[in-house]
Protein backbone atom coordinates (compact mmCIF):
# COMPACT_ATOMS: atom_id res chain seq x y z
CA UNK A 1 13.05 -36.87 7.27
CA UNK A 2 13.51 -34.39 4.25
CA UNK A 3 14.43 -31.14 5.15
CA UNK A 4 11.47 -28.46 5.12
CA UNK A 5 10.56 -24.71 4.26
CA UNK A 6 7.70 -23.22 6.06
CA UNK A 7 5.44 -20.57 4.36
CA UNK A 8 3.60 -17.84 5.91
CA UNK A 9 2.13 -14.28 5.03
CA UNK A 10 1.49 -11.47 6.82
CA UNK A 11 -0.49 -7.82 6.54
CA UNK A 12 -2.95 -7.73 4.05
CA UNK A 13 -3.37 -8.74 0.71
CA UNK A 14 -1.44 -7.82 -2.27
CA UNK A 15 -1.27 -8.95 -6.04
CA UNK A 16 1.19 -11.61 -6.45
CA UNK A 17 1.40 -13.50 -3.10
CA UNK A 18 0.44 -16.36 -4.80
CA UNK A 19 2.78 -16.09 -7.58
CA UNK A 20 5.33 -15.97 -4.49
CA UNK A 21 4.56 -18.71 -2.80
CA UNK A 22 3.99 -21.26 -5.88
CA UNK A 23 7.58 -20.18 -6.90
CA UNK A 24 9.17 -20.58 -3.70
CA UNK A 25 7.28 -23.89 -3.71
CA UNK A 26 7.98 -25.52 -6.72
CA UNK A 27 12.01 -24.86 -6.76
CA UNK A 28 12.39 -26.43 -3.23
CA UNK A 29 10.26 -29.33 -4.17
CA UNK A 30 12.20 -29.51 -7.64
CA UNK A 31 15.26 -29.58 -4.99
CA UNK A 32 13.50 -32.73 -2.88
CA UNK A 33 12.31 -30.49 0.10
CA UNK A 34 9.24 -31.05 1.96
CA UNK A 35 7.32 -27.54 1.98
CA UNK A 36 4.25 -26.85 4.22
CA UNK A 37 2.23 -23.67 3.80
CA UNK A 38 1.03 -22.33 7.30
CA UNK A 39 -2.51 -20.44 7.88
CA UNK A 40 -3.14 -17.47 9.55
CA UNK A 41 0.69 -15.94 9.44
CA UNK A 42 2.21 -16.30 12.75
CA UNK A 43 -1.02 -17.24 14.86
CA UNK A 44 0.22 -20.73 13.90
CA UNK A 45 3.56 -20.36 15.38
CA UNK A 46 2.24 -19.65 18.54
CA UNK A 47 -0.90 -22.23 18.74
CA UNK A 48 -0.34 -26.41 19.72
CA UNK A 49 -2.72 -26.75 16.78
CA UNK A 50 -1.08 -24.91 13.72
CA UNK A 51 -2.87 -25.18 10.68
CA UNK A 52 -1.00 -25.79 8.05
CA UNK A 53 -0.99 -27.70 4.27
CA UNK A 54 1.69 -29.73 2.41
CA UNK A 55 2.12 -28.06 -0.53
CA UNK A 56 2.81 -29.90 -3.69
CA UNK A 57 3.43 -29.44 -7.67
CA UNK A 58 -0.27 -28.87 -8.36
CA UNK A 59 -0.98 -27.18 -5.44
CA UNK A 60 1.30 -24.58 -6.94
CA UNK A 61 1.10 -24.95 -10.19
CA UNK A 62 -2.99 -23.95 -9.42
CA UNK A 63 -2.60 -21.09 -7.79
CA UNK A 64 0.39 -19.13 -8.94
CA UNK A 65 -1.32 -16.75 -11.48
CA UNK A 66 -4.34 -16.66 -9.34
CA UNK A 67 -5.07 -12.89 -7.10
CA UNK A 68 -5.43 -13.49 -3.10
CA UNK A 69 -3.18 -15.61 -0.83
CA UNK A 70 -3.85 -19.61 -0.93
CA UNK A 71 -2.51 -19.24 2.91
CA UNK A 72 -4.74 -17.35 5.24
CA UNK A 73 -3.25 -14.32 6.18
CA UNK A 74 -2.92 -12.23 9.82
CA UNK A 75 -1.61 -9.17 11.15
CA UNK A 76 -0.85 -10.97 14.29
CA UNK A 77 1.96 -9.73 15.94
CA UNK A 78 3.38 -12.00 18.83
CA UNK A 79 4.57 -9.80 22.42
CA UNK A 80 7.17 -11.26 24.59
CA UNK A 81 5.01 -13.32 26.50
CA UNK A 82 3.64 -15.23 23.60
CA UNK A 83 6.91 -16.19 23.00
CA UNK A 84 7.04 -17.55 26.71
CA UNK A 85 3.95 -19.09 26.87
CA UNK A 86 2.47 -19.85 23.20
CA UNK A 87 5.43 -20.81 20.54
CA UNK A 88 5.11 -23.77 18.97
CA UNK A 89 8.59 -25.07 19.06
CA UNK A 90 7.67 -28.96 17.98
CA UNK A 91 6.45 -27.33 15.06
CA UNK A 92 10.11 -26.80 13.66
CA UNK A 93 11.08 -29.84 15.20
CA UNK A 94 8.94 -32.55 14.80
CA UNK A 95 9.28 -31.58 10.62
CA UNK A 96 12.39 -30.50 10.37
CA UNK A 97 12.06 -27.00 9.31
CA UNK A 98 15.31 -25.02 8.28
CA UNK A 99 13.97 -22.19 6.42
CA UNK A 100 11.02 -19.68 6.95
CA UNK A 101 10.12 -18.01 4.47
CA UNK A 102 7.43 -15.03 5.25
CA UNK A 103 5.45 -12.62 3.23
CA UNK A 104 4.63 -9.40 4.32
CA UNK A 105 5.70 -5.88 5.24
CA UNK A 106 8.05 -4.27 7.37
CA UNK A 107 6.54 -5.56 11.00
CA UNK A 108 6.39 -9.00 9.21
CA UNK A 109 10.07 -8.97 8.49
CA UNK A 110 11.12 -7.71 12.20
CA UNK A 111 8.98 -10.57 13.49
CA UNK A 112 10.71 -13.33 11.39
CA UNK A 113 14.38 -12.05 12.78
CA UNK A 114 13.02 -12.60 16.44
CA UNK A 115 11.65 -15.79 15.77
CA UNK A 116 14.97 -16.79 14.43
CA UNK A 117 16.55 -15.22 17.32
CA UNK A 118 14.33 -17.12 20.19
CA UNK A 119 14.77 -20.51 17.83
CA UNK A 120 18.80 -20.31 18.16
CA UNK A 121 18.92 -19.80 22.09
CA UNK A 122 16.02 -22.66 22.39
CA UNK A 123 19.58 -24.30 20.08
CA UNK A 124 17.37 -24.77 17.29
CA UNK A 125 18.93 -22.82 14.32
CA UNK A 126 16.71 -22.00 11.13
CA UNK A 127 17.13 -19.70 8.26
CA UNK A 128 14.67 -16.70 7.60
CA UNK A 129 14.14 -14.78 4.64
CA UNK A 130 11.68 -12.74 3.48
CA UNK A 131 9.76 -10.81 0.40
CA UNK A 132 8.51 -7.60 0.40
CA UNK A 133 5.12 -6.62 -0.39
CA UNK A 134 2.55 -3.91 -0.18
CA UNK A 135 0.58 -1.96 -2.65
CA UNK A 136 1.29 0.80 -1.44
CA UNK A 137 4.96 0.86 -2.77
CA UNK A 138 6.49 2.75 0.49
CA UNK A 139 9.20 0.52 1.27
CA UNK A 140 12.39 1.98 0.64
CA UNK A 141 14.31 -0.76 -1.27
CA UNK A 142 16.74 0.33 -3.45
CA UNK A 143 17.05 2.76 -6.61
CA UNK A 144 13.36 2.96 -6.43
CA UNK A 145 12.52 -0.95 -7.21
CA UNK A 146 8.63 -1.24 -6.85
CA UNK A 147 7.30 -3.13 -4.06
CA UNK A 148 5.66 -6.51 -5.73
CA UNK A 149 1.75 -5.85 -6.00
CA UNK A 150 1.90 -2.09 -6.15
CA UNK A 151 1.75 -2.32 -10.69
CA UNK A 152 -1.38 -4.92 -10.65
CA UNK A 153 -3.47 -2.87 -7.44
CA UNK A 154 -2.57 0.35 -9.16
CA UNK A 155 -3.65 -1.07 -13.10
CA UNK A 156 -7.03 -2.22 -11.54
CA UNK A 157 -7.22 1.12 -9.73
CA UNK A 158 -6.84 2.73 -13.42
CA UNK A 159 -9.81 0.39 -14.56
CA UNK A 160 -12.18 1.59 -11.99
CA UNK A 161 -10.82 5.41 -12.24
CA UNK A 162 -11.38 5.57 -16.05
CA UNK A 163 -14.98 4.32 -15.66
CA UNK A 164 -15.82 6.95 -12.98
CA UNK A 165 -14.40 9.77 -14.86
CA UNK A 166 -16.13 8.60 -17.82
CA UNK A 167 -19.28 8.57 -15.36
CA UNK A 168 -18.17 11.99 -14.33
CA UNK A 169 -17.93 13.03 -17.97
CA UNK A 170 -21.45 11.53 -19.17
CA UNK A 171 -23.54 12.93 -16.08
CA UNK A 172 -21.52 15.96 -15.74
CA UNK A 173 -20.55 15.18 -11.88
CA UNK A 174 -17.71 15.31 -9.96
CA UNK A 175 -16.44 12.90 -7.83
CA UNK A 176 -13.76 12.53 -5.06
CA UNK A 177 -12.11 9.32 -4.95
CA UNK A 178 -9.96 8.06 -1.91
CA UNK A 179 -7.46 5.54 -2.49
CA UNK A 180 -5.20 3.03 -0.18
CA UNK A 181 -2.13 4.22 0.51
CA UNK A 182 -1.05 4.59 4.59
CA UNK A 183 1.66 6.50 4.75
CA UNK A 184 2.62 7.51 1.17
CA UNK A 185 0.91 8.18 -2.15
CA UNK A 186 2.23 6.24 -4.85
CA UNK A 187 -1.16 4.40 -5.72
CA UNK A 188 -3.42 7.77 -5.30
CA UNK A 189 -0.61 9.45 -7.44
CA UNK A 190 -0.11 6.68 -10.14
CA UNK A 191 -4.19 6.36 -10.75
CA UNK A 192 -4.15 9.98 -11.05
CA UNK A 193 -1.74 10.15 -13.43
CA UNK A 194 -2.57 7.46 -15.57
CA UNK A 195 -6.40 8.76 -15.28
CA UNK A 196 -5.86 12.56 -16.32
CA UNK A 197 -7.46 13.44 -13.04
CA UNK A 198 -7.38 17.76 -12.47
CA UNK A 199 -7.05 17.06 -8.63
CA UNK A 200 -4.43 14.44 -7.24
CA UNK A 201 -4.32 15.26 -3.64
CA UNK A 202 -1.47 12.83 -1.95
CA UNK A 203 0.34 13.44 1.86
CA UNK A 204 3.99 14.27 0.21
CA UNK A 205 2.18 17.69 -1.59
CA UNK A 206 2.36 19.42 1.77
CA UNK A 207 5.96 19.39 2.47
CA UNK A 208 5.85 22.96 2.75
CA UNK A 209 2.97 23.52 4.81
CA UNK A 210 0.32 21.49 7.22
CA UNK A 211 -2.08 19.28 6.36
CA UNK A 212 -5.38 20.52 7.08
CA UNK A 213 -8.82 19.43 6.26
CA UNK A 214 -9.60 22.98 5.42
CA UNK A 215 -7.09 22.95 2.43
CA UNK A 216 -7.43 19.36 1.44
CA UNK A 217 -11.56 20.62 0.81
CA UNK A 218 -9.85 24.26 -1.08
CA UNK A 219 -7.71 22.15 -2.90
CA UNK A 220 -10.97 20.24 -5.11
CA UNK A 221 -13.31 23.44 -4.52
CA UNK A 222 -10.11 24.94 -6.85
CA UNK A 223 -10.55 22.37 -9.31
CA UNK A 224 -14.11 22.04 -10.21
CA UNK A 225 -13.89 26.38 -10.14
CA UNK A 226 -11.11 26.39 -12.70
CA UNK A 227 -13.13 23.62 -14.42
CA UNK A 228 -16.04 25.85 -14.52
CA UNK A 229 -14.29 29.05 -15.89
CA UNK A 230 -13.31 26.37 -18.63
CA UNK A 231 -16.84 25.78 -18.86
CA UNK A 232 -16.35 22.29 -18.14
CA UNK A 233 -18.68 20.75 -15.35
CA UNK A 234 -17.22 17.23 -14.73
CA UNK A 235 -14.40 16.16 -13.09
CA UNK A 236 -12.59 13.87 -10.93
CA UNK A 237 -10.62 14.39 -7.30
CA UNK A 238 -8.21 11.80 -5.67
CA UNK A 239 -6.81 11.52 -2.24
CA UNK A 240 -4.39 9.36 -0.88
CA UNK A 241 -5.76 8.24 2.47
CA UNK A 242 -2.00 9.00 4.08
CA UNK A 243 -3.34 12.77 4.36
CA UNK A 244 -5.10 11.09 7.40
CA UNK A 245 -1.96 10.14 9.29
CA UNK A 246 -0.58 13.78 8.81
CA UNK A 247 -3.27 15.12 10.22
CA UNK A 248 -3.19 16.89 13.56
CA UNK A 249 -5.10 14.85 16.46
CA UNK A 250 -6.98 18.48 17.05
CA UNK A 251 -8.07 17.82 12.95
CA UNK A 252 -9.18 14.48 13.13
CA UNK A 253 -11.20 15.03 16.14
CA UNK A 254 -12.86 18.63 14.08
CA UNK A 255 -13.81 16.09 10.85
CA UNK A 256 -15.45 13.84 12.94
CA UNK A 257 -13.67 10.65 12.28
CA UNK A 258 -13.40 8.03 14.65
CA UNK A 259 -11.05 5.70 13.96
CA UNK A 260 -9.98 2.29 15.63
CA UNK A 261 -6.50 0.86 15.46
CA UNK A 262 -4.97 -2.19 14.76
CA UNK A 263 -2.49 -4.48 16.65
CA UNK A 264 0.92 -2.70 15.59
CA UNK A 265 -1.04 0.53 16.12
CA UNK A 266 -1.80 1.64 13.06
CA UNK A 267 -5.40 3.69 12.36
CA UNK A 268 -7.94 1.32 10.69
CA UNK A 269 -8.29 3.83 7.69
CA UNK A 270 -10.05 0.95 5.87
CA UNK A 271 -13.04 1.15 8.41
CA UNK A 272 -14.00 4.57 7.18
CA UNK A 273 -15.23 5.80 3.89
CA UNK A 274 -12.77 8.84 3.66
CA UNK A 275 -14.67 9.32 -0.07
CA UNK A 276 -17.18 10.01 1.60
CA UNK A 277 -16.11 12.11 4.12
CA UNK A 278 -13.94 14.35 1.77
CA UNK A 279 -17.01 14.47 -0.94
CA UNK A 280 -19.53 16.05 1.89
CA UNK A 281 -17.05 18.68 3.57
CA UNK A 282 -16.54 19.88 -0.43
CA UNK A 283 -20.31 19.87 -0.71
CA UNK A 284 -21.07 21.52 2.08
CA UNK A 285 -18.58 24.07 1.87
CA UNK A 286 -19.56 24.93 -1.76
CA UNK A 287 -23.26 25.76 -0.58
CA UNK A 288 -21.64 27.65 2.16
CA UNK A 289 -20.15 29.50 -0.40
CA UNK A 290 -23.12 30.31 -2.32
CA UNK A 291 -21.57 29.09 -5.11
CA UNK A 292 -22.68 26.97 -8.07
CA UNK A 293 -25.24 24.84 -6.29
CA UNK A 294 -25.40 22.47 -8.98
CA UNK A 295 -22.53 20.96 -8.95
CA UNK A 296 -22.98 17.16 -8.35
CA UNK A 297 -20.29 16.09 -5.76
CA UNK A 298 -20.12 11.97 -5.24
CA UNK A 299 -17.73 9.66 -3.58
CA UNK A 300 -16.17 6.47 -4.87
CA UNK A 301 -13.79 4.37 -2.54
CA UNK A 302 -10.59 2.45 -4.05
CA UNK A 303 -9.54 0.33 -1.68
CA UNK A 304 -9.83 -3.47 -0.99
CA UNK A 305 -11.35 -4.09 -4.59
CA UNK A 306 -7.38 -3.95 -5.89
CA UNK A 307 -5.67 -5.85 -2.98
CA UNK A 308 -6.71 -9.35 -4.34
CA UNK A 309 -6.84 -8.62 -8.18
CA UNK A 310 -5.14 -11.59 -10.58
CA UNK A 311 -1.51 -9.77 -10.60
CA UNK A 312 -0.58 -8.51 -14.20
CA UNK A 313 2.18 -9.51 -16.32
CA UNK A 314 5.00 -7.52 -14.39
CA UNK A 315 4.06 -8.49 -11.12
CA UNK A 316 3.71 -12.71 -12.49
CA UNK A 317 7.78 -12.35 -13.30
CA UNK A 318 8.15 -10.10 -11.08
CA UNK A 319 7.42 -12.13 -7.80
CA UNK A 320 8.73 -15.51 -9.58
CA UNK A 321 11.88 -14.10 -9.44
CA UNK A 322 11.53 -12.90 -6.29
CA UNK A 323 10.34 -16.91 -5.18
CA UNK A 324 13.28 -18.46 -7.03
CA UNK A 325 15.20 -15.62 -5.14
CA UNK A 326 14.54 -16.85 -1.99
CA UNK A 327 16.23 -20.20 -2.90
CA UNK A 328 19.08 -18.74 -4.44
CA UNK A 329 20.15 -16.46 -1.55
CA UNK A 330 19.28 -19.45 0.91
CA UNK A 331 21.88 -21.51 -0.95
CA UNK A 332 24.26 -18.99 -0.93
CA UNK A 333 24.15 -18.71 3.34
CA UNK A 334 22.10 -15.40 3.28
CA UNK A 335 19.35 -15.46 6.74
CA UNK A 336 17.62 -13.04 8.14
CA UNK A 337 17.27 -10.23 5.11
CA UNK A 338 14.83 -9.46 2.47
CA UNK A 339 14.95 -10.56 -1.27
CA UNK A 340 15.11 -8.40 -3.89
CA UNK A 341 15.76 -8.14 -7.88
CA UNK A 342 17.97 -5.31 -8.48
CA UNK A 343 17.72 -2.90 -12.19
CA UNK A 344 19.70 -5.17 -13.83
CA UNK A 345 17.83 -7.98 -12.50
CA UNK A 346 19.60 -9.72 -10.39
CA UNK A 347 18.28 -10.92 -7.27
CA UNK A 348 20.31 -9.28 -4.14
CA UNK A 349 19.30 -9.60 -0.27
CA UNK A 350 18.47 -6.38 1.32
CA UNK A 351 18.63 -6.28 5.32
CA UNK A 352 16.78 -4.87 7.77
CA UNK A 353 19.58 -2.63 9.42
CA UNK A 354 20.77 -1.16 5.69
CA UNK A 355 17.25 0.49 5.49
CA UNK A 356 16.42 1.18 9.26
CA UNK A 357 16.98 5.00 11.18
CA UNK A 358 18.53 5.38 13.77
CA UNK A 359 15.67 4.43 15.81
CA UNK A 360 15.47 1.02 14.32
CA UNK A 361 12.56 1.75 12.59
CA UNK A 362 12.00 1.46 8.78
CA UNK A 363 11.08 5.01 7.32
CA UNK A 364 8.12 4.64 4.31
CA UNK A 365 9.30 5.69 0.69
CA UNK A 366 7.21 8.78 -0.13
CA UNK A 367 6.67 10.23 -3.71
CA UNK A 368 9.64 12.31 -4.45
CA UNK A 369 7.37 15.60 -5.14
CA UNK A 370 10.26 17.46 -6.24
CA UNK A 371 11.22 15.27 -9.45
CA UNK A 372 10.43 16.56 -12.79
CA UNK A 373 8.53 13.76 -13.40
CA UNK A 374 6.00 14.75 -10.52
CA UNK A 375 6.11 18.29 -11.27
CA UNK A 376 5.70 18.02 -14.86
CA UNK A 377 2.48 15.91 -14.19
CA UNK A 378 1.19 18.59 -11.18
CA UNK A 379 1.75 21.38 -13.82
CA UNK A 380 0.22 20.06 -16.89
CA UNK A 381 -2.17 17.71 -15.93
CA UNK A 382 -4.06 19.24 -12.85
CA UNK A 383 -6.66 21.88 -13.11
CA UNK A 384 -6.26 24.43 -10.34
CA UNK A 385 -7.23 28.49 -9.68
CA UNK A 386 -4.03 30.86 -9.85
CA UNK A 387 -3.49 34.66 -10.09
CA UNK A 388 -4.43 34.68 -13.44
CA UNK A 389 -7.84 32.97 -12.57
CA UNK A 390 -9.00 35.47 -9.69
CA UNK A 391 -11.34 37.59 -11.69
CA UNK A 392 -13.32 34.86 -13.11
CA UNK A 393 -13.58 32.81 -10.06
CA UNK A 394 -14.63 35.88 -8.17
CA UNK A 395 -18.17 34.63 -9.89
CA UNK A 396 -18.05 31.67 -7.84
CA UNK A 397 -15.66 32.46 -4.64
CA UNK A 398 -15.79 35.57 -2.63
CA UNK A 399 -12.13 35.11 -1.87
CA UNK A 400 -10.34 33.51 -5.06
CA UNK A 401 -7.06 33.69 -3.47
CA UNK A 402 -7.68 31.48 -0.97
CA UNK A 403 -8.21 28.54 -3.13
CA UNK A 404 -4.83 29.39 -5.72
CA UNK A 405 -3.37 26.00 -5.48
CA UNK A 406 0.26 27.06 -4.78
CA UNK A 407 -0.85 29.56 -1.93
CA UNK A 408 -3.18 26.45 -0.53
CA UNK A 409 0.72 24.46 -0.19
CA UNK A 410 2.69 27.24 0.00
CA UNK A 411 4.95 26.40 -2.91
């Protein structure tokens, strides 16, 4: 019986899953190995009926530029009894799997070491290695190398920001725009940027203060006031949904948000329209104000539509390298770490332990606020009431100083 990889992705979606798993494919069956492609991430490791596919050349060869995962994806996350009562150990077996090869996120990579773990005292002894992937770029891999994904989500982010703050510009409106981004904000930052938005409000701007909801709402009120003393009436908010997880359980509960949670405990922020939530608090709080009434204030959510976009040139290399990767650090005895292409480009494994606290868990990679690169963009490319503006926005805010950007964050 040839020797066989298995295939299987976790999390959600991200730009260039594909591209990783037609890569991985076609060099192992260049190499004469049997590869099977596995549905529903590890729900089929722990079922007597796995579904799975036998991938071959054009199987590959079809979907490796396409967006989306060929192989149903989960977030399932097995406990200690599934691995009792549930795991499919004929599966390795009965087709003579050495390798598995997963796609996913941190919790995806944990749960491939365990597996391999519980295979080797059942004495079955595999190989495990994994990619890396989320658009949200917060894994901390090394001298900043982007998370595959997180280029293509955040270029189709830029196509849908451009046309709302061309919308914004033609009906002279403002709008807030949420985007993904759980525990850092590289993607609400990046569209931002690359947008010429005057408000880019992302979790890592209050590292010298609380988040609030109260000063998330100042934050865009200050905007669209210094906008109007420029006599400009458009414009165009963003907010990284991460502001949610810094959020006090005594804040949540006063915005009214009710969220659910997932199975690794995570807040289903992709449930709720925080767009919307963000765009009436700033509406309502204008009136309140007896401000300028007129100002339109509409929300636009970017979220799922960039998770399954066709991944863009750097992401198509990109994650080939990272597929071919996987083959090259399997021949060279590497299990149980991540793959990686370094700044030179070569591809190095990364493991779990080198990036983990002392706790054992994996800390997210945050925007480094403090660079000159982020503070030349906050300074030049955000619109936002300071000292100098107090006067004139007295027409518009009874207390002006309350909505000065750097008093709002206490920088």
């Amino acid at each position: 019986m040839k020797e066989a990889v298995a295939i299987l992705c976790g999390g959600g979606p991200a730009p260039g899953i594909n591209t990783v798993i037609g890569s991985v494919s076609k060099i192992f069956l260049s190499n004469d190995w049997r590869v099977i492609g596995l549905h529903g991430g590890y729900s089929a490791l722990f079922s007597g009926q796995a579904k799975m596919v036998d991938i071959d050349f054009v199987f590959a060869d079809n979907i490796f530029n396409k967006g989306g995962s060929a192989l149903k994806m989960s977030r399932f996350k097995p406990t200690p009894q599934d691995f009792e009562d549930n795991f499919n150990l004929k599966l390795f077996t009965e087709n003579n799997i050495k390798l598995l090869v997963t796609v996913g996120g941190d919790d995806t990579a944990s749960t491939a070491n365990r597996i391999a773990a519980f295979l080797a005292k059942k004495g079955y002894t595999i190989k495990n290695i994994h990619v890396p992937k989320t658009i949200d770029n917060d894994l901390p891999l090394p001298d900043g190398i982007p998370t595959f994904g997180y280029h293509s989500a955040k270029e189709a982010g830029v196509a849908i920001c451009n046309t709302v703050y061309e919308d914004a510009r033609t009906s002279d409106t403002w709008y807030v725009v949420s985007a993904m981004g759980r525990s850092a904000g590289h993607l609400a930052a990046g569209i931002g940027a690359a947008c010429h938005y005057p408000m880019i409000i992302i979790p890592e701007m209050f590292n010298k203060t609380t988040v609030t909801v109260d000063k998330i709402v100042n934050m865009v009120i200050s905007s669209i006031v210094k906008r109007l003393i420029l006599g400009v009436r458009y414009g165009a908010a963003i907010v990284s949904e991460g502001v949610f997880h810094d959020l006090s359980e005594e804040e949540i509960k006063n915005s009214g948000v009710r969220f659910s949670f997932d199975s690794h405990g995570h807040p289903e922020l992709g449930k709720v329209s925080k767009a919307h939530i963000f765009s009436e608090m700033v509406e309502k709080k204008l009136k309140k104000l007896g401000g300028d009434e007129t100002v339109k204030i509409r929300p636009v959510e970017v979220g799922y539509e960039v998770r399954c976009v066709r991944p863009i040139a750097y992401d198509l290399v990109y994650c080939s390298l990272l597929g071919m990767g996987v083959k090259y650090l399997y021949d060279e005895g590497h299990t149980g770490c991540m793959v990686y292409v370094d700044n030179i480009g070569n591809i190095q494994p990364l493991y779990l332990k080198d990036i983990q606290d002392e706790k054992g868990t994996i800390p997210p990679r945050r925007v480094n606020i403090t660079s000159q690169r982020s503070q030349m963009l906050l300074s030049n490319n955000l619109h936002f009431i300071t000292e100098h503006d107090y006067k004139a926005a007295g027409l518009y805010l009874e207390n002006p100083e309350e909505y000065d950007f750097k008093k709002i964050l206490n920088w």
